[in-house]
Protein backbone atom coordinates (compact mmCIF):
# COMPACT_ATOMS: atom_id res chain seq x y z
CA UNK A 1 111.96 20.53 160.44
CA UNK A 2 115.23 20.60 161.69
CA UNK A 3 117.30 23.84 160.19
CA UNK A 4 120.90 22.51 161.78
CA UNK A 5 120.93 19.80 158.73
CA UNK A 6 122.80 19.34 155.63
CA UNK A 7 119.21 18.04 154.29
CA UNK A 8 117.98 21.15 154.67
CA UNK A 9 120.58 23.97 153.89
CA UNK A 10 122.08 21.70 151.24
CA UNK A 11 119.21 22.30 148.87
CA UNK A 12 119.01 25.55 149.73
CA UNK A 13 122.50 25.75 148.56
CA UNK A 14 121.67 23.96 146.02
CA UNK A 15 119.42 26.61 144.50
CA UNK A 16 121.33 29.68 145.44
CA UNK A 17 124.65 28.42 144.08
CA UNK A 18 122.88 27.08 140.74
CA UNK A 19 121.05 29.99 140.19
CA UNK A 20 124.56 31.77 139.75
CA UNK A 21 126.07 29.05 137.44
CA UNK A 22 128.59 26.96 140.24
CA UNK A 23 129.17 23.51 138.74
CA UNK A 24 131.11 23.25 141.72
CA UNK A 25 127.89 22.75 143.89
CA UNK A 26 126.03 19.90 141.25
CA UNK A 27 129.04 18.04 141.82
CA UNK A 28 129.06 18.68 145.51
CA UNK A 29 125.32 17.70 145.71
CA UNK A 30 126.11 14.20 143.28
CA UNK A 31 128.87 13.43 146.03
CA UNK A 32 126.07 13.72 149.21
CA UNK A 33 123.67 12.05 147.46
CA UNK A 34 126.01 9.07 146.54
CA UNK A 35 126.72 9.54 150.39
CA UNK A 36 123.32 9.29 151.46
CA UNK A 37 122.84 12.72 152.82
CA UNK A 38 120.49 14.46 149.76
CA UNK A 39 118.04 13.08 147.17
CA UNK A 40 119.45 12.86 143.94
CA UNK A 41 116.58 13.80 142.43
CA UNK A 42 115.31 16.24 144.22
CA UNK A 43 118.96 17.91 144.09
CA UNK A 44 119.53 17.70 140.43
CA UNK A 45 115.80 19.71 139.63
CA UNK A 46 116.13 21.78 142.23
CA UNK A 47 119.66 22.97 140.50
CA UNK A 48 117.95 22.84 137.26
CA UNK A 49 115.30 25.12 138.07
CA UNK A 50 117.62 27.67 139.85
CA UNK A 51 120.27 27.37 136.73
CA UNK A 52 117.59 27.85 133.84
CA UNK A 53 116.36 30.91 136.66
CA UNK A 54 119.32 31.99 136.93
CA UNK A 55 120.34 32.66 132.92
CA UNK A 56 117.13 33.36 132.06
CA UNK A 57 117.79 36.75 134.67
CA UNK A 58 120.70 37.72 133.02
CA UNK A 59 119.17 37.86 129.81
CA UNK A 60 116.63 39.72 131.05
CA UNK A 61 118.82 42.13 132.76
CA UNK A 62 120.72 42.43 129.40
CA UNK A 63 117.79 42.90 127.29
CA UNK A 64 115.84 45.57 129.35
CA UNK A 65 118.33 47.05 131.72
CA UNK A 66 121.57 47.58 129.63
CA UNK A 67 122.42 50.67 131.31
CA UNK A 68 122.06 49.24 134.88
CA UNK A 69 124.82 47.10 134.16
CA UNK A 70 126.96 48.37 132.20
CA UNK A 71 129.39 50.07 135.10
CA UNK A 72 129.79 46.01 136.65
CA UNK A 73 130.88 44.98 133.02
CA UNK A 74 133.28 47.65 132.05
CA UNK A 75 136.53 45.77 133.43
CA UNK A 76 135.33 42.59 131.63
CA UNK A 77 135.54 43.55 127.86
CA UNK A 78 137.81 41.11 126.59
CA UNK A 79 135.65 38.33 128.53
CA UNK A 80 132.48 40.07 126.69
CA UNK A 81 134.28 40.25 123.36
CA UNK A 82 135.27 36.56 123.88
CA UNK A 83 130.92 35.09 124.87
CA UNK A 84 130.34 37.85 121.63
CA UNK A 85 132.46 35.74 119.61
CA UNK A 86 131.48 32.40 120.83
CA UNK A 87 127.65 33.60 120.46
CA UNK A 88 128.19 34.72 116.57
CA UNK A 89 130.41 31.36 115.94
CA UNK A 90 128.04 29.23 117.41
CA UNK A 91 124.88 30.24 117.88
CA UNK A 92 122.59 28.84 119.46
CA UNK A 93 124.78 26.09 120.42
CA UNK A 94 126.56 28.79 122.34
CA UNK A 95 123.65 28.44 125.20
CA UNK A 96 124.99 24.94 125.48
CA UNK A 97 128.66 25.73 125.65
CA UNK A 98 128.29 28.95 128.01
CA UNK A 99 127.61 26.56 130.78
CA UNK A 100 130.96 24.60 131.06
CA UNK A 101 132.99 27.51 130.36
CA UNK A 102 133.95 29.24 133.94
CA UNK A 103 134.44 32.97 133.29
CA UNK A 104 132.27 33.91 130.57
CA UNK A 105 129.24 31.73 131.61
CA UNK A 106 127.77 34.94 133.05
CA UNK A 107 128.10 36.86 129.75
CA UNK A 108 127.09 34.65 127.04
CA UNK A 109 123.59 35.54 128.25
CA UNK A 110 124.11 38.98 128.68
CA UNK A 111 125.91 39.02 125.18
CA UNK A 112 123.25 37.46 123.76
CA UNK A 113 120.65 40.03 124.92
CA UNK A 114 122.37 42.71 123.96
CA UNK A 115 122.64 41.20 120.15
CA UNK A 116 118.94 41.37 120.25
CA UNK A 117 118.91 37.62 120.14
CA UNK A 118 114.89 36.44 120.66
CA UNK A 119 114.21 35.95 124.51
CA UNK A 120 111.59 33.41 123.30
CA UNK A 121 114.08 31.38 121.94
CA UNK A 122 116.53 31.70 124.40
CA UNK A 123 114.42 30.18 127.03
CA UNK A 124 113.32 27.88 124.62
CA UNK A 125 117.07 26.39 124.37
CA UNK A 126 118.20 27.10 128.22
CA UNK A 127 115.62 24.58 129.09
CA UNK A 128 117.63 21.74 127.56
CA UNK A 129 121.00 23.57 127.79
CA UNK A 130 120.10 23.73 131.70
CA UNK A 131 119.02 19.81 131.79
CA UNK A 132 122.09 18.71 129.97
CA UNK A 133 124.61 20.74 132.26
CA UNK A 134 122.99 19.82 135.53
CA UNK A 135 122.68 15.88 134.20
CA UNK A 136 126.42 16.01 132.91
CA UNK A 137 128.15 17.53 136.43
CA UNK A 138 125.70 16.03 138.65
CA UNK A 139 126.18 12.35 137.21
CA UNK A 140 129.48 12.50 136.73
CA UNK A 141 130.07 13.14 140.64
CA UNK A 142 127.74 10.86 141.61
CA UNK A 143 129.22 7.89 139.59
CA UNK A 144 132.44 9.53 140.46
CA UNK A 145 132.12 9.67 144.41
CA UNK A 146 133.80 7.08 145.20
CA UNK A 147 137.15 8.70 143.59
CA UNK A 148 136.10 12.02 144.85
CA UNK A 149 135.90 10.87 148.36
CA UNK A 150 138.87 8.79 148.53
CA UNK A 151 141.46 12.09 147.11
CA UNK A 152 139.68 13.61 149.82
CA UNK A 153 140.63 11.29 152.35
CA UNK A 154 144.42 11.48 151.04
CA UNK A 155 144.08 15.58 151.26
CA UNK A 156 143.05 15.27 155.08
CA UNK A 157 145.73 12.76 155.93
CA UNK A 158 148.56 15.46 153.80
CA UNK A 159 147.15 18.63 154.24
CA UNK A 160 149.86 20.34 152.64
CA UNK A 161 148.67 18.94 149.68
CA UNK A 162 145.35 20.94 149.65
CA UNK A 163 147.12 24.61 148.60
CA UNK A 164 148.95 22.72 146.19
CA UNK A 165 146.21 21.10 144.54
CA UNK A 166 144.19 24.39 144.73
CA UNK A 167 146.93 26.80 143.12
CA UNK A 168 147.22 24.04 140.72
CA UNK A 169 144.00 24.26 139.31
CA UNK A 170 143.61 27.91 139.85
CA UNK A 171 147.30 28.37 137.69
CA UNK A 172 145.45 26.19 134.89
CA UNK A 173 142.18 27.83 134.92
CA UNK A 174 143.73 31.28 134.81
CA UNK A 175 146.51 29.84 132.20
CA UNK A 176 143.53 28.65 130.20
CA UNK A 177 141.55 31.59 130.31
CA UNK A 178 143.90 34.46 129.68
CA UNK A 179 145.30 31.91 126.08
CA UNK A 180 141.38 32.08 125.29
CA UNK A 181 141.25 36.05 125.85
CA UNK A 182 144.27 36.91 124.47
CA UNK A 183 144.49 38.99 121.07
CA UNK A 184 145.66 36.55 118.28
């Protein structure tokens, strides 16, 4: 087994960075598999398994060890407020939507727990909130590759483009999420 490759580190990044929630690496995994250098398949479970892992934890952590976390949560109570809300408006559907939304995707689970929403029935619905999110960003790069690849050729030939593309979508992500935490 050779331990140098992307083969075999990229799965293993696969799994780490799913279990945390990255869409960033499912779409970086769709990309080398449309290039040949991973398994689709093999990709897309793998970041399945660590994603439904990986919420299933943080209920788990918010269920039965409240006061463990509570110090790592105390600068984030607008964000909890905001996966609160989103839990009570929507439910169960809320398992669903926790996984697009960067920022509180970490919380919804841990809001949910605290609620005293049925760990049964969480898992129940992560299964197929996991499937769906890892189908819908994996996919979507895969199909998309050829796209992906090619603004990353332009970004190598202009590299002054890169900050400008990245504080870009940082400035939109942050504008985003501070008119979605913001007292009305």
């Amino acid at each position: 087994m050779d331990f140098s490759s992307l083969e075999t580190w990229g799965y293993l990044a696969v799994a780490f960075f799913s279990f945390g929630g990255s869409l960033f690496i499912v779409a970086a995994a769709g990309v080398f598999s449309f290039m040949g250098h991973m398994d689709l398949t093999t990709a897309l479970i793998v970041a399945m398994v660590a994603n439904f892992m990986g919420d299933n934890f943080l209920f788990y952590l918010g269920k039965y060890h409240k006061e463990d976390i509570r110090p790592y949560f105390a600068k984030h109570k607008r964000k909890i407020a905001l996966a609160t809300l989103i839990m009570r408006k929507y439910g169960v559907a809320a398992i669903f939507i926790q996984k697009f939304l960067y920022g509180v995707k970490t919380l919804v689970p841990i809001s949910m727990a605290l609620s005293k929403f049925d760990f049964k029935k969480f898992i129940f619905f992560n299964i197929f909130a996991s499937v769906i999110f890892i189908l819908t960003i994996g996919l979507s790069a895969f199909y998309a590759s050829e796209s992906i690849i090619s603004f990353f050729s332009v970004i190598q030939e202009r590299p002054y483009l890169a900050p400008l593309a990245m504080f870009s979508m940082l400035g939109a992500l942050w504008y985003l999420m501070s008119r979605m935490t913001r007292k009305r």
